[in-house]
PDB file of N, CA and C in Angstrom:
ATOM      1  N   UNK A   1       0.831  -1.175   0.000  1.00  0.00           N
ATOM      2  CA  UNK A   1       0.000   0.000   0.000  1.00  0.00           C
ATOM      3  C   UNK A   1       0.884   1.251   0.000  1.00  0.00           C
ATOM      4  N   UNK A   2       0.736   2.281  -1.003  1.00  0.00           N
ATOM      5  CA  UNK A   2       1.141   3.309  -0.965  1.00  0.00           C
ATOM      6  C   UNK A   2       1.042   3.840   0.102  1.00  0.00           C
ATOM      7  N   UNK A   3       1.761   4.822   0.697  1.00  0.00           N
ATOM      8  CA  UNK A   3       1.876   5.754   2.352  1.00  0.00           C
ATOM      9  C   UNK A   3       2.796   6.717   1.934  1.00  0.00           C
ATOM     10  N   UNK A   4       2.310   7.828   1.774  1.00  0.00           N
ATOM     11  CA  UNK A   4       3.124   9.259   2.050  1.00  0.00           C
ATOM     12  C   UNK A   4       3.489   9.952   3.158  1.00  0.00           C
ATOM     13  N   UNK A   5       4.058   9.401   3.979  1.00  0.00           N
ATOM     14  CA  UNK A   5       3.759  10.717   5.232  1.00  0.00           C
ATOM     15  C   UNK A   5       4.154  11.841   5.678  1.00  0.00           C
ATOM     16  N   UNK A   6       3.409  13.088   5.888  1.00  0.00           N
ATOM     17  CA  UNK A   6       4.249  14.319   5.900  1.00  0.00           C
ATOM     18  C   UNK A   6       3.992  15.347   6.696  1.00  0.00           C
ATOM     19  N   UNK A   7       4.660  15.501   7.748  1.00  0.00           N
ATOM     20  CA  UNK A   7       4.312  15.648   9.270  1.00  0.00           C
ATOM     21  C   UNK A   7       5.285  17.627   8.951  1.00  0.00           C
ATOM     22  N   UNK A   8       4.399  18.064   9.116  1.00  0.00           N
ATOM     23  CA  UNK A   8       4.851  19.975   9.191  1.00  0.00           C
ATOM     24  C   UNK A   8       4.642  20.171  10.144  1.00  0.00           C
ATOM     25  N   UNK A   9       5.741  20.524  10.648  1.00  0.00           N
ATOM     26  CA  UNK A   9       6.009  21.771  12.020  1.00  0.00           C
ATOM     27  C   UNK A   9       6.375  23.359  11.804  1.00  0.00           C
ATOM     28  N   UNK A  10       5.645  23.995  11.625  1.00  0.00           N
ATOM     29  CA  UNK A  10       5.464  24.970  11.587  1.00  0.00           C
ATOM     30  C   UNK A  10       6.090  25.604  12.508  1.00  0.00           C
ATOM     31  N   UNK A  11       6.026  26.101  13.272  1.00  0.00           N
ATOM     32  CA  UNK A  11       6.975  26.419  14.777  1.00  0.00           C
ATOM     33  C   UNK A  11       8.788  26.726  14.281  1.00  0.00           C
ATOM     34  N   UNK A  12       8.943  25.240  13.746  1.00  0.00           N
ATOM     35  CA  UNK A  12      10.646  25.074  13.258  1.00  0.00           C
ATOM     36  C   UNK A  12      10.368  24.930  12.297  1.00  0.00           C
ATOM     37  N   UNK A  13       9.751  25.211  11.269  1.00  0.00           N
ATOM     38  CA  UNK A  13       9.799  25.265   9.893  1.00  0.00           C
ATOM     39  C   UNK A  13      10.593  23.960   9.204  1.00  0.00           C
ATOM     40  N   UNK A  14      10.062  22.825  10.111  1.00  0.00           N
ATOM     41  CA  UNK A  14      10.478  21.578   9.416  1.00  0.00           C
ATOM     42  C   UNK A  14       9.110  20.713   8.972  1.00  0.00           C
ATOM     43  N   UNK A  15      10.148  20.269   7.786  1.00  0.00           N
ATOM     44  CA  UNK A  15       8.708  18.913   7.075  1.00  0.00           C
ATOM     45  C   UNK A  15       9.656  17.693   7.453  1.00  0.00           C
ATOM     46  N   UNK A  16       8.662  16.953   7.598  1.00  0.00           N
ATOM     47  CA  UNK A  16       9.228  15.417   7.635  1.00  0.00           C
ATOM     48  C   UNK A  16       8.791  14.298   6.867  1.00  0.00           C
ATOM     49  N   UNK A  17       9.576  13.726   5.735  1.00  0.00           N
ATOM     50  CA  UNK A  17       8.394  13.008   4.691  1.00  0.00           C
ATOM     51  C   UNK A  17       9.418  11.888   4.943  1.00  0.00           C
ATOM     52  N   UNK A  18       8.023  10.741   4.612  1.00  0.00           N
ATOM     53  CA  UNK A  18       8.292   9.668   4.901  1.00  0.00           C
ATOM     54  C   UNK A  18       8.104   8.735   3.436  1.00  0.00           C
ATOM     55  N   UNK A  19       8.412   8.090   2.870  1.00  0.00           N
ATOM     56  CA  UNK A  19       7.577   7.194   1.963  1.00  0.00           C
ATOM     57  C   UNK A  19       7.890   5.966   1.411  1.00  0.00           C
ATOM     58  N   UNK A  20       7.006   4.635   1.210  1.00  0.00           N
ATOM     59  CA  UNK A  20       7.435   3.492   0.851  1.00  0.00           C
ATOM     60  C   UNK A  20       7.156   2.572   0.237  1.00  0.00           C
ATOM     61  N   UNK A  21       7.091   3.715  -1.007  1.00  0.00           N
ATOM     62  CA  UNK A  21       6.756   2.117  -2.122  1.00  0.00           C
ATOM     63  C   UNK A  21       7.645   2.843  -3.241  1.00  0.00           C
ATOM     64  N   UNK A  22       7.684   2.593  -4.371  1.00  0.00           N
ATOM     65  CA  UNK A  22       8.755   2.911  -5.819  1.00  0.00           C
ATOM     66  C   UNK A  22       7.882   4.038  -6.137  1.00  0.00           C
ATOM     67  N   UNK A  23       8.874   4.797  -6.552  1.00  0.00           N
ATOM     68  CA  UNK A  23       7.748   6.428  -6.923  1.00  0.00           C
ATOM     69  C   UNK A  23       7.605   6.279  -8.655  1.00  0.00           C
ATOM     70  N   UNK A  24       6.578   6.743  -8.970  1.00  0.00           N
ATOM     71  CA  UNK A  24       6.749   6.697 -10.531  1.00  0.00           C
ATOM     72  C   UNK A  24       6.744   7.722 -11.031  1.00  0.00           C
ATOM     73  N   UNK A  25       6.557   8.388 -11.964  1.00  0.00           N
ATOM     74  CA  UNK A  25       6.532   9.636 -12.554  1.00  0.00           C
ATOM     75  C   UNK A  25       5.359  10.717 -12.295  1.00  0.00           C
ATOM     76  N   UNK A  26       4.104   9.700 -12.310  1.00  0.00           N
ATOM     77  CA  UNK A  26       3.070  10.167 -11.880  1.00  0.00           C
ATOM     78  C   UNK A  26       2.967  10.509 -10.418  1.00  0.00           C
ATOM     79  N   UNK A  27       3.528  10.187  -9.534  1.00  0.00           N
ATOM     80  CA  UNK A  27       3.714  10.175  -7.879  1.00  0.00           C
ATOM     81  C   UNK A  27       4.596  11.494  -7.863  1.00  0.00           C
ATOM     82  N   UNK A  28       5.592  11.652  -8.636  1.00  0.00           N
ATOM     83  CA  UNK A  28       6.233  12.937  -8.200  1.00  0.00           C
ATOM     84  C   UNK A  28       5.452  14.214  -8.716  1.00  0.00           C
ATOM     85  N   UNK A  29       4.560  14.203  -9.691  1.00  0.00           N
ATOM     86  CA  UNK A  29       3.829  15.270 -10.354  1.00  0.00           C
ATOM     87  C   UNK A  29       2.701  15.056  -9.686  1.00  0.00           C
ATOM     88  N   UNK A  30       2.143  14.454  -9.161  1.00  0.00           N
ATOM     89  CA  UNK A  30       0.554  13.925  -8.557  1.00  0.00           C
ATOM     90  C   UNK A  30       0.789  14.862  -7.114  1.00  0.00           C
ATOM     91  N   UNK A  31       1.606  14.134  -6.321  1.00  0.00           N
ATOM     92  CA  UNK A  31       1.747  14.068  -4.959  1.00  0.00           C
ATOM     93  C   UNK A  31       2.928  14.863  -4.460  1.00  0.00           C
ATOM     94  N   UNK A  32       4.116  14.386  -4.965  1.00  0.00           N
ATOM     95  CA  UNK A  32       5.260  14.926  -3.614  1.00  0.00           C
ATOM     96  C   UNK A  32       5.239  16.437  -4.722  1.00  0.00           C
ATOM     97  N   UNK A  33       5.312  16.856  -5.901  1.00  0.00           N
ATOM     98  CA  UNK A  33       5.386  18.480  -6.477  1.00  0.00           C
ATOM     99  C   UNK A  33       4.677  19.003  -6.020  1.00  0.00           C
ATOM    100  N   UNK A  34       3.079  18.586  -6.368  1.00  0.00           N
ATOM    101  CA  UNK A  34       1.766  19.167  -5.624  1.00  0.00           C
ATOM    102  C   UNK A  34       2.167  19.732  -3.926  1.00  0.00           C
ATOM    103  N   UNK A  35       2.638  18.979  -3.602  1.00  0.00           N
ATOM    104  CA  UNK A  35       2.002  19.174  -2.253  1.00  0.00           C
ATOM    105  C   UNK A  35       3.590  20.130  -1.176  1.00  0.00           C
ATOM    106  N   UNK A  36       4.769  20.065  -1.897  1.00  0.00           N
ATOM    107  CA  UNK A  36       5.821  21.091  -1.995  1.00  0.00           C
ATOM    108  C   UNK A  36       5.155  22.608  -2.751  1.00  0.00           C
ATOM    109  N   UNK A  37       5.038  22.193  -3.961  1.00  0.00           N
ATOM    110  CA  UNK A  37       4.327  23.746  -4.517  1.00  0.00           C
ATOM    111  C   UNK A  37       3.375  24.434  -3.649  1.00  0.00           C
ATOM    112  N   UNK A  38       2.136  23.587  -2.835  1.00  0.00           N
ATOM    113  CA  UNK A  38       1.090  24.150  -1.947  1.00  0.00           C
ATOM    114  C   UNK A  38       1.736  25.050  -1.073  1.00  0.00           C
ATOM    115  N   UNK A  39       2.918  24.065  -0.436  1.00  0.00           N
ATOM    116  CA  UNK A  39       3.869  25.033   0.664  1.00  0.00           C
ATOM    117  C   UNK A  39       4.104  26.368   0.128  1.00  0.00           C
ATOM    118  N   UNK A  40       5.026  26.078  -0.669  1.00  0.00           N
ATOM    119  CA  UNK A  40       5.444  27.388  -0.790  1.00  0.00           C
ATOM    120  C   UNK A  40       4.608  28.573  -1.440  1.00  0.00           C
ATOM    121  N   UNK A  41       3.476  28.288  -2.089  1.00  0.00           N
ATOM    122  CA  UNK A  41       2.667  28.923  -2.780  1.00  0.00           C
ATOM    123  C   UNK A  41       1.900  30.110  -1.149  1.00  0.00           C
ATOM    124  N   UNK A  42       1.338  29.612  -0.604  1.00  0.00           N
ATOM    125  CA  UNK A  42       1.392  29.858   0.623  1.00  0.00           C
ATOM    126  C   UNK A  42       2.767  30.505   1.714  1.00  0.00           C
ATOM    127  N   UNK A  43       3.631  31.382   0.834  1.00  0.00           N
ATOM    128  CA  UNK A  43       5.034  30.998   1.434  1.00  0.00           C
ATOM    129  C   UNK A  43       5.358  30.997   2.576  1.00  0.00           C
ATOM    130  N   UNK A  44       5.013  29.851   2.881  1.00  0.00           N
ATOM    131  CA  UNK A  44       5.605  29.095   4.049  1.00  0.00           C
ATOM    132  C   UNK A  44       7.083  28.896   3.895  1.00  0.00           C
ATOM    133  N   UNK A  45       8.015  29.065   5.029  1.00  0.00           N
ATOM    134  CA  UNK A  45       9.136  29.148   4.925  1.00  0.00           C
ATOM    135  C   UNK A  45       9.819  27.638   5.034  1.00  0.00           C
ATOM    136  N   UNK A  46      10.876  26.707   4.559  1.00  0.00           N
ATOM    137  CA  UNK A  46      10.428  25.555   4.787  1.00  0.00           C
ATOM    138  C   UNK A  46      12.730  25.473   5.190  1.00  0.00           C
ATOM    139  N   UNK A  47      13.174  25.691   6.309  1.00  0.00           N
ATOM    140  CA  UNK A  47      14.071  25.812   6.726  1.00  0.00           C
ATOM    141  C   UNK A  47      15.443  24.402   6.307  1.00  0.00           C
ATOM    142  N   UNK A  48      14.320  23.345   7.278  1.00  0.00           N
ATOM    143  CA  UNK A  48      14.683  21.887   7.072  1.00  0.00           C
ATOM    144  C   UNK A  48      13.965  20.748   6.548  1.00  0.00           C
ATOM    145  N   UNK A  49      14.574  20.037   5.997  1.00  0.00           N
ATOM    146  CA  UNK A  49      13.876  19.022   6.039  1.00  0.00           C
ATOM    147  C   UNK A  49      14.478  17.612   6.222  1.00  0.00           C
ATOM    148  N   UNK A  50      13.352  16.565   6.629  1.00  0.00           N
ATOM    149  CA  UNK A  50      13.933  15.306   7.471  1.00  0.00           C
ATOM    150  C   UNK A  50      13.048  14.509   6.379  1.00  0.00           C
ATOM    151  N   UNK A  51      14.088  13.558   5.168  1.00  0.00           N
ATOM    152  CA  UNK A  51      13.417  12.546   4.842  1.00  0.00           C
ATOM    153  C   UNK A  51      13.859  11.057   5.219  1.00  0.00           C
ATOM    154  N   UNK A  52      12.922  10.227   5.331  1.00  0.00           N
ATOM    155  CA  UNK A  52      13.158   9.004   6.132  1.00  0.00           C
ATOM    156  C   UNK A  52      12.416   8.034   5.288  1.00  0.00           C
ATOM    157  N   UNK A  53      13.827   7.789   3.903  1.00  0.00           N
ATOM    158  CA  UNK A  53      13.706   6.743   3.020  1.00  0.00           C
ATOM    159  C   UNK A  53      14.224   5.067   3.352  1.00  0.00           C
ATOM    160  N   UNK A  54      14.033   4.828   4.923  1.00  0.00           N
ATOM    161  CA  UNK A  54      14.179   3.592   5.068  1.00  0.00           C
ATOM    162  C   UNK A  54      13.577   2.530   4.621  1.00  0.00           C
ATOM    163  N   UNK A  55      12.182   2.483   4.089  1.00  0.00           N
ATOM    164  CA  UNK A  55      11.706   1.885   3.537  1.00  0.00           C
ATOM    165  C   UNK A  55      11.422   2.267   2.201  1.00  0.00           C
ATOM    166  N   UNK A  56      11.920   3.631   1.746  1.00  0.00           N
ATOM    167  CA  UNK A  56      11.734   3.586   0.165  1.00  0.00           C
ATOM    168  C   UNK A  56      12.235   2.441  -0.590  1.00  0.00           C
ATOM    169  N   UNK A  57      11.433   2.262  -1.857  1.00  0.00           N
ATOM    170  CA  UNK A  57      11.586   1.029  -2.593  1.00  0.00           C
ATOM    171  C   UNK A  57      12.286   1.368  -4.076  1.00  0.00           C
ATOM    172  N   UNK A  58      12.779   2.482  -4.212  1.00  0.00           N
ATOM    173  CA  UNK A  58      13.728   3.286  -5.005  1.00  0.00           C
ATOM    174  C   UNK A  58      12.046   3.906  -6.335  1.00  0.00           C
ATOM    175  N   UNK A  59      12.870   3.667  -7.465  1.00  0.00           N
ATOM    176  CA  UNK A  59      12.140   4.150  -8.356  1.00  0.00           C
ATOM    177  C   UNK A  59      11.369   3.061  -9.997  1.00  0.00           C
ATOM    178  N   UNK A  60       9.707   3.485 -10.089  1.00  0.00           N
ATOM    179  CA  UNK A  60       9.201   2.461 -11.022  1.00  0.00           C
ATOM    180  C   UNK A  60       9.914   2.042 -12.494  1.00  0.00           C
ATOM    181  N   UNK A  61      10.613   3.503 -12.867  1.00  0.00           N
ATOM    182  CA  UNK A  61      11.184   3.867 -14.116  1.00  0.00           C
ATOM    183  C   UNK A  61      12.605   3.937 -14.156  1.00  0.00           C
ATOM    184  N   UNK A  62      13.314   4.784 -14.724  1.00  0.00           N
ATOM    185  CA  UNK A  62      14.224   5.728 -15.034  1.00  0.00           C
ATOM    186  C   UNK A  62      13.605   6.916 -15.378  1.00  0.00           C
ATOM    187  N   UNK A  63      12.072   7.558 -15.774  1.00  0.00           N
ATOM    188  CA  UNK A  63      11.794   8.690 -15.778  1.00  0.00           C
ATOM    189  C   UNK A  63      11.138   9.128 -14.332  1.00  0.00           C
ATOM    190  N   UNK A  64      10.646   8.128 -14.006  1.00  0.00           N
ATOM    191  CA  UNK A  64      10.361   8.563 -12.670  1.00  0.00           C
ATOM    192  C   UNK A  64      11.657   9.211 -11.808  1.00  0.00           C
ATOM    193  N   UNK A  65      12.832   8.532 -11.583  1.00  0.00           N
ATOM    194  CA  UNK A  65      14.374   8.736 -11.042  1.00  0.00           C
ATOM    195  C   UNK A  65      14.410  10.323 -11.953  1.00  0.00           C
ATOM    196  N   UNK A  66      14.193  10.630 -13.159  1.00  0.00           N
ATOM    197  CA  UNK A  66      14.750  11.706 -13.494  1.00  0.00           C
ATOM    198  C   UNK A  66      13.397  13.310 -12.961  1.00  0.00           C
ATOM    199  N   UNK A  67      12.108  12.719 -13.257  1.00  0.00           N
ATOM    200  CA  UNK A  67      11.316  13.322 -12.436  1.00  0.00           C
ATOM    201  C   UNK A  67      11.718  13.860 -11.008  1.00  0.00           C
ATOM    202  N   UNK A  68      12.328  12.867 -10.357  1.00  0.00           N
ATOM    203  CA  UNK A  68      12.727  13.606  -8.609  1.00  0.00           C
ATOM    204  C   UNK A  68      13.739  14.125  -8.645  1.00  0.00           C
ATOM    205  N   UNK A  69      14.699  13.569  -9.573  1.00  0.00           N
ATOM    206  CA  UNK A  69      16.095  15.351 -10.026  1.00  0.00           C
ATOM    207  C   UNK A  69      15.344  16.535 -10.291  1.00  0.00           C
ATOM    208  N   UNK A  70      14.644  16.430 -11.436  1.00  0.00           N
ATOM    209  CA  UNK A  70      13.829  17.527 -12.005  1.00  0.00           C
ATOM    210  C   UNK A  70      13.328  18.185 -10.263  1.00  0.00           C
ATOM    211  N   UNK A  71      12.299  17.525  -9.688  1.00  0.00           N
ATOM    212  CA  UNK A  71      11.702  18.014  -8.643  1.00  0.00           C
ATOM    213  C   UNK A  71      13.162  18.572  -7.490  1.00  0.00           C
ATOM    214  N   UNK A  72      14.025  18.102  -7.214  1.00  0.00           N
ATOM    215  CA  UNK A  72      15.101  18.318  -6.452  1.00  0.00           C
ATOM    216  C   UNK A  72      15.383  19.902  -6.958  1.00  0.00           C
ATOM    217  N   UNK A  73      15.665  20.238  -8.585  1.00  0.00           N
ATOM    218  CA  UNK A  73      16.630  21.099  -9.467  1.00  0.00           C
ATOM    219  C   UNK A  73      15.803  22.398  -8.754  1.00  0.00           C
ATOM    220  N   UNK A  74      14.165  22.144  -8.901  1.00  0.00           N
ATOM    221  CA  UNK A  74      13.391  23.311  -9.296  1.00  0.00           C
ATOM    222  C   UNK A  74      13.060  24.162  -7.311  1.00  0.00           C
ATOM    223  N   UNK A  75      13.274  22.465  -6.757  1.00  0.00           N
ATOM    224  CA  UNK A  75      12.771  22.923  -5.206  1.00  0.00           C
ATOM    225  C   UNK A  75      13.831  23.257  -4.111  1.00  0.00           C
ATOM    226  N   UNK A  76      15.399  22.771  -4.440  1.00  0.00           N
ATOM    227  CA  UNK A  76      16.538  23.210  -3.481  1.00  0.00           C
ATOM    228  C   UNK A  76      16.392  24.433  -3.200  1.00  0.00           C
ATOM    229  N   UNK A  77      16.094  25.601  -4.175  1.00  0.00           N
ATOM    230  CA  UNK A  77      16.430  26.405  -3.458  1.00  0.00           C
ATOM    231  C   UNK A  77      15.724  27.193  -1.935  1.00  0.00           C
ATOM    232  N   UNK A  78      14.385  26.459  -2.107  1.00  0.00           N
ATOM    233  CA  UNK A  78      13.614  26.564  -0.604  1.00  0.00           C
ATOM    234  C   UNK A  78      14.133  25.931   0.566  1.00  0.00           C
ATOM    235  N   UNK A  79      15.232  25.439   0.519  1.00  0.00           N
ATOM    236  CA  UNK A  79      15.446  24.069   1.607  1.00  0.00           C
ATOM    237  C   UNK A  79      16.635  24.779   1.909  1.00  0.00           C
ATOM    238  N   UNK A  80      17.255  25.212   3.248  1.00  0.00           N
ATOM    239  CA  UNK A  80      18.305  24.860   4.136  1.00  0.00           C
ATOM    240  C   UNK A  80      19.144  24.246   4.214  1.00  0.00           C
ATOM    241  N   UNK A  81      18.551  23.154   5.136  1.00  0.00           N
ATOM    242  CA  UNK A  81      19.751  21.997   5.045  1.00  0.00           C
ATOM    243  C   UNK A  81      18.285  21.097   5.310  1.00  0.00           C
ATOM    244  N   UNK A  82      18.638  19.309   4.862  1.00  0.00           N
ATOM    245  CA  UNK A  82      18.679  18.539   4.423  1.00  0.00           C
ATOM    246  C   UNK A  82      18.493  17.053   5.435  1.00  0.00           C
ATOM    247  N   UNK A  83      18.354  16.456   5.958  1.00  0.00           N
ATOM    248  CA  UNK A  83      18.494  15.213   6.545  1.00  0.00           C
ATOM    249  C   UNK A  83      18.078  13.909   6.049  1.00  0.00           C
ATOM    250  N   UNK A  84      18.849  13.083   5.728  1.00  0.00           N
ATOM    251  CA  UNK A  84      17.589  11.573   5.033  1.00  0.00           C
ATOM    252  C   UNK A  84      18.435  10.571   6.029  1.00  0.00           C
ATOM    253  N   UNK A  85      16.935  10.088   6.372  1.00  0.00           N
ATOM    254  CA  UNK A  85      17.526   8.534   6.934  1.00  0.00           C
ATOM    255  C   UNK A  85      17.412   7.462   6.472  1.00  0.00           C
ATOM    256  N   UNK A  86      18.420   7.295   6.284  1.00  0.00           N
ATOM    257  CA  UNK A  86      18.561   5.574   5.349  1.00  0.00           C
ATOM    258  C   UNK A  86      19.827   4.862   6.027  1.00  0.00           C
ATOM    259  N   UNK A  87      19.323   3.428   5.840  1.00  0.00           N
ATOM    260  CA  UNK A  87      20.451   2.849   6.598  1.00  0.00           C
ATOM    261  C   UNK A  87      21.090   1.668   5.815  1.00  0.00           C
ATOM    262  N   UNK A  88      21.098   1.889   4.376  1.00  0.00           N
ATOM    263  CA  UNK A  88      22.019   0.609   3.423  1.00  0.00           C
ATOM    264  C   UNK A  88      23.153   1.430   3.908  1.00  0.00           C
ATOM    265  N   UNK A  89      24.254   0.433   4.230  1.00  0.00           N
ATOM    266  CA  UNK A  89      25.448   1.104   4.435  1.00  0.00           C
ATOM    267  C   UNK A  89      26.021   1.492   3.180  1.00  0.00           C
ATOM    268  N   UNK A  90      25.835   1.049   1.916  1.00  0.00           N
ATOM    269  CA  UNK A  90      26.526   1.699   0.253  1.00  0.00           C
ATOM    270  C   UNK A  90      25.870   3.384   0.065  1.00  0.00           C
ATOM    271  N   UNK A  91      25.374   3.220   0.625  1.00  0.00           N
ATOM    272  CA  UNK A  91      24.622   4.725   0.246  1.00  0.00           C
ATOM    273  C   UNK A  91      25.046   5.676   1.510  1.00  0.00           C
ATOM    274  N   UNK A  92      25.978   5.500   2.249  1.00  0.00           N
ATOM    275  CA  UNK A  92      26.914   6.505   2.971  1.00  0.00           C
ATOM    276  C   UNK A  92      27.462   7.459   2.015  1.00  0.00           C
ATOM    277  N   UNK A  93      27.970   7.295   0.999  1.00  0.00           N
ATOM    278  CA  UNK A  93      28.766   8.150  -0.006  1.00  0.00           C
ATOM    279  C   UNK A  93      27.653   9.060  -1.154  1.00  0.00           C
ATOM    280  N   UNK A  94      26.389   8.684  -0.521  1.00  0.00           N
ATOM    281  CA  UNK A  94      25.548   9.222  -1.498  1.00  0.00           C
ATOM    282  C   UNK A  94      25.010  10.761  -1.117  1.00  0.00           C
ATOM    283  N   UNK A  95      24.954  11.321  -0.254  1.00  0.00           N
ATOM    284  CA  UNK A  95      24.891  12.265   0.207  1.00  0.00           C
ATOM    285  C   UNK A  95      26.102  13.463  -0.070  1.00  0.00           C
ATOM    286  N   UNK A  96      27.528  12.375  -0.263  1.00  0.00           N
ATOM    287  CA  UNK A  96      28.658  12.990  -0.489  1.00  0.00           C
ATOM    288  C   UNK A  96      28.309  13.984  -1.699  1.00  0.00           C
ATOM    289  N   UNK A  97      27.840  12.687  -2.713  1.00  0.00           N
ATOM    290  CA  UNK A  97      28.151  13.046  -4.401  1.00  0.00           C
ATOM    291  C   UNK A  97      26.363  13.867  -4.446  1.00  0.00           C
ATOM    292  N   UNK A  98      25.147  13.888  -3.871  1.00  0.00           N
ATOM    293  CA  UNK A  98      24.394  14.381  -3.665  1.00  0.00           C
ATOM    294  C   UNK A  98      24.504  15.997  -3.533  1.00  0.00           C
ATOM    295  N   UNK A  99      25.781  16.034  -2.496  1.00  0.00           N
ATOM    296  CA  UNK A  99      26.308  17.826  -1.967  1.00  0.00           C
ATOM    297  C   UNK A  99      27.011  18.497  -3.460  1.00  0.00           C
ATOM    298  N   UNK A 100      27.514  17.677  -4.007  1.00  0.00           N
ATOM    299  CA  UNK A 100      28.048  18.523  -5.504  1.00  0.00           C
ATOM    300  C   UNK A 100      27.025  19.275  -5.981  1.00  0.00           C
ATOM    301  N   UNK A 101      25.666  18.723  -6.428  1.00  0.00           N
ATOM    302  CA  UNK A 101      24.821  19.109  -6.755  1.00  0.00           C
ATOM    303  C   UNK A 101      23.689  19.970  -6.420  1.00  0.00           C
ATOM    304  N   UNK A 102      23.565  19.902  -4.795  1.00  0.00           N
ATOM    305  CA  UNK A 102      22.065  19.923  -4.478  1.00  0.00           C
ATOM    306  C   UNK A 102      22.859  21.049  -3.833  1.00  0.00           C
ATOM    307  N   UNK A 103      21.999  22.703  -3.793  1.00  0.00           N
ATOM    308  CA  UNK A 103      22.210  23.601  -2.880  1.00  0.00           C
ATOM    309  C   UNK A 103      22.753  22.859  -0.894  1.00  0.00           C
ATOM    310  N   UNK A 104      21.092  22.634  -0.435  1.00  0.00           N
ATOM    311  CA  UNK A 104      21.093  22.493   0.663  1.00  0.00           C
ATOM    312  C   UNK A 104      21.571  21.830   1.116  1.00  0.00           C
ATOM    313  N   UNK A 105      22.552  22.002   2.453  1.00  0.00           N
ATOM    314  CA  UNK A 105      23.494  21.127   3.415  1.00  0.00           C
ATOM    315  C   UNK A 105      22.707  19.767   3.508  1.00  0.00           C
ATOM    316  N   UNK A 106      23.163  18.630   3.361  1.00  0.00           N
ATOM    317  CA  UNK A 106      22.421  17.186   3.082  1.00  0.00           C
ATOM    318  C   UNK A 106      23.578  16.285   3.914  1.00  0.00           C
ATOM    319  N   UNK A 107      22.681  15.446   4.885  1.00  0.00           N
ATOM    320  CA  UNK A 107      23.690  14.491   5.844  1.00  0.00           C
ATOM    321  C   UNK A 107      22.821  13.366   5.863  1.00  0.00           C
ATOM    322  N   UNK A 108      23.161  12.222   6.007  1.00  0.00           N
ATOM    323  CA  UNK A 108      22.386  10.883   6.115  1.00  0.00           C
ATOM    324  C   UNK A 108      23.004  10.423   7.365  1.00  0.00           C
ATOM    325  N   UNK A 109      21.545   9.904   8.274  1.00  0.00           N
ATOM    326  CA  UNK A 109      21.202   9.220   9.487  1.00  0.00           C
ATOM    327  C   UNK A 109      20.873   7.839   9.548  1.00  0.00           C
ATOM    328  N   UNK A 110      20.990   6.939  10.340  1.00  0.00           N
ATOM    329  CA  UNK A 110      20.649   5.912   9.981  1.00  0.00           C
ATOM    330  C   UNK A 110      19.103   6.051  10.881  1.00  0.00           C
ATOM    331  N   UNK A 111      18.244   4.940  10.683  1.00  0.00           N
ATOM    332  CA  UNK A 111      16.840   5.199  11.125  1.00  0.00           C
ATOM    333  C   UNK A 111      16.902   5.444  13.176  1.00  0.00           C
ATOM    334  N   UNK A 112      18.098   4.834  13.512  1.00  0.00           N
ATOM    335  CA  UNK A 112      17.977   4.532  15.221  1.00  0.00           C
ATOM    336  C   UNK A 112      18.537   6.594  15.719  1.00  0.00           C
ATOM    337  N   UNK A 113      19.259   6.762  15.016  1.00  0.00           N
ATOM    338  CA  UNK A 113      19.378   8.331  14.979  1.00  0.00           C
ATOM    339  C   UNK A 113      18.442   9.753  14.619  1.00  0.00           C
ATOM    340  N   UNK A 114      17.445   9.463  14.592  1.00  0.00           N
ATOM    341  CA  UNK A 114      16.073  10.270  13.353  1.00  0.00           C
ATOM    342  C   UNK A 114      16.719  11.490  14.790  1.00  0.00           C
ATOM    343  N   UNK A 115      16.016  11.110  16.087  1.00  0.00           N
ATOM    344  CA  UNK A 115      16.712  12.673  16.895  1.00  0.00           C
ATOM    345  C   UNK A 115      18.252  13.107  16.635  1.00  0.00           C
ATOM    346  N   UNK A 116      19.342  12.693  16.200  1.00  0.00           N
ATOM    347  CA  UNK A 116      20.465  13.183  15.967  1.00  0.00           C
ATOM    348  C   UNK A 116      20.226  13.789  14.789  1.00  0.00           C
ATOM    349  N   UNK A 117      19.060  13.679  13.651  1.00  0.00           N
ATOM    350  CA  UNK A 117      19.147  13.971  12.547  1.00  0.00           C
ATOM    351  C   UNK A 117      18.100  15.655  13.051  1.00  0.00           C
ATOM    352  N   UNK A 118      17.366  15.732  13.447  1.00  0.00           N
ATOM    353  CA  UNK A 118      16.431  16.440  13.894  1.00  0.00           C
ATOM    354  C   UNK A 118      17.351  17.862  14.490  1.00  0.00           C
ATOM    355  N   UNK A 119      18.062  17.542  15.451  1.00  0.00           N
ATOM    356  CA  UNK A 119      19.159  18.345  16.214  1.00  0.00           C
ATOM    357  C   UNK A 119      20.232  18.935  15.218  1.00  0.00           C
ATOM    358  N   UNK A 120      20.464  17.999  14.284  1.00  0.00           N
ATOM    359  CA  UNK A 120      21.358  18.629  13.144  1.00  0.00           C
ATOM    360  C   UNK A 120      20.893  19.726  12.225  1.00  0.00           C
ATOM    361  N   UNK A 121      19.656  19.265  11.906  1.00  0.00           N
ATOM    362  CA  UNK A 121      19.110  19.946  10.967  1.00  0.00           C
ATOM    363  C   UNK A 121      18.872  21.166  11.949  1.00  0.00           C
ATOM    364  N   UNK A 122      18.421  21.835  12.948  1.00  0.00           N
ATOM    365  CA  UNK A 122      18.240  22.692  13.585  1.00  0.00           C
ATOM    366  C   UNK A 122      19.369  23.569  14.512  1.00  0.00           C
ATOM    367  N   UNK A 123      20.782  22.832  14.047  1.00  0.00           N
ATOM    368  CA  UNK A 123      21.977  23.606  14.191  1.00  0.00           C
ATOM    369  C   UNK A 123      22.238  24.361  13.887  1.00  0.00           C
TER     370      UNK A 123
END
């Protein structure tokens, strides 16, 4: 079953998205653009953010994968800094090669850390 979850704190101007099934092309234009654009359309200020792809199931396509660059290219510049928790240990270095690209300060947590990730992001 599809599950998006996306918990706004307003207060600290953090989102926290959660999600876990393979995104497809239609999921990033349907759901996670939609509902980023709402934010800011509303400009809501959006400081940090905490994603917690431990159970993401990666991507349906290769256009879907290029859809969430696209969505990354157009939305960094609202974002701060960055947190994802994932815990494959190969994807330690992905955040590395992630920072070339992506404006916002980006660090990966493993899932037993989500408060070390929380505290970071609000450093």
């Amino acid at each position: 079953m599809k599950k998006l979850i996306i918990k706004i704190d307003e207060e600290n101007s953090l989102i926290n998205v959660q999600v876990n099934w393979k995104l497809s092309k239609s999921d990033m234009r349907n759901i996670i653009t939609k509902d980023a654009d709402a934010l800011i359309a509303e400009k809501w200020t959006i400081n940090w953010v905490l994603i917690n792809v431990s159970s993401f199931d990666w991507y349906e396509s290769f256009s879907a994968f290029l859809s969430h660059i696209k969505f990354i290219k157009n939305h960094q510049e609202f974002v701060k800094k960055l947190a994802i928790i994932w815990d494959e240990t190969w994807e330690k270095i992905l955040p590395k090669l992630v920072n070339i690209f992506v404006h916002p300060e980006l660090k990966r947590f493993s899932i037993e850390n989500e408060n070390k990730a929380i505290k970071w992001l609000k450093s």
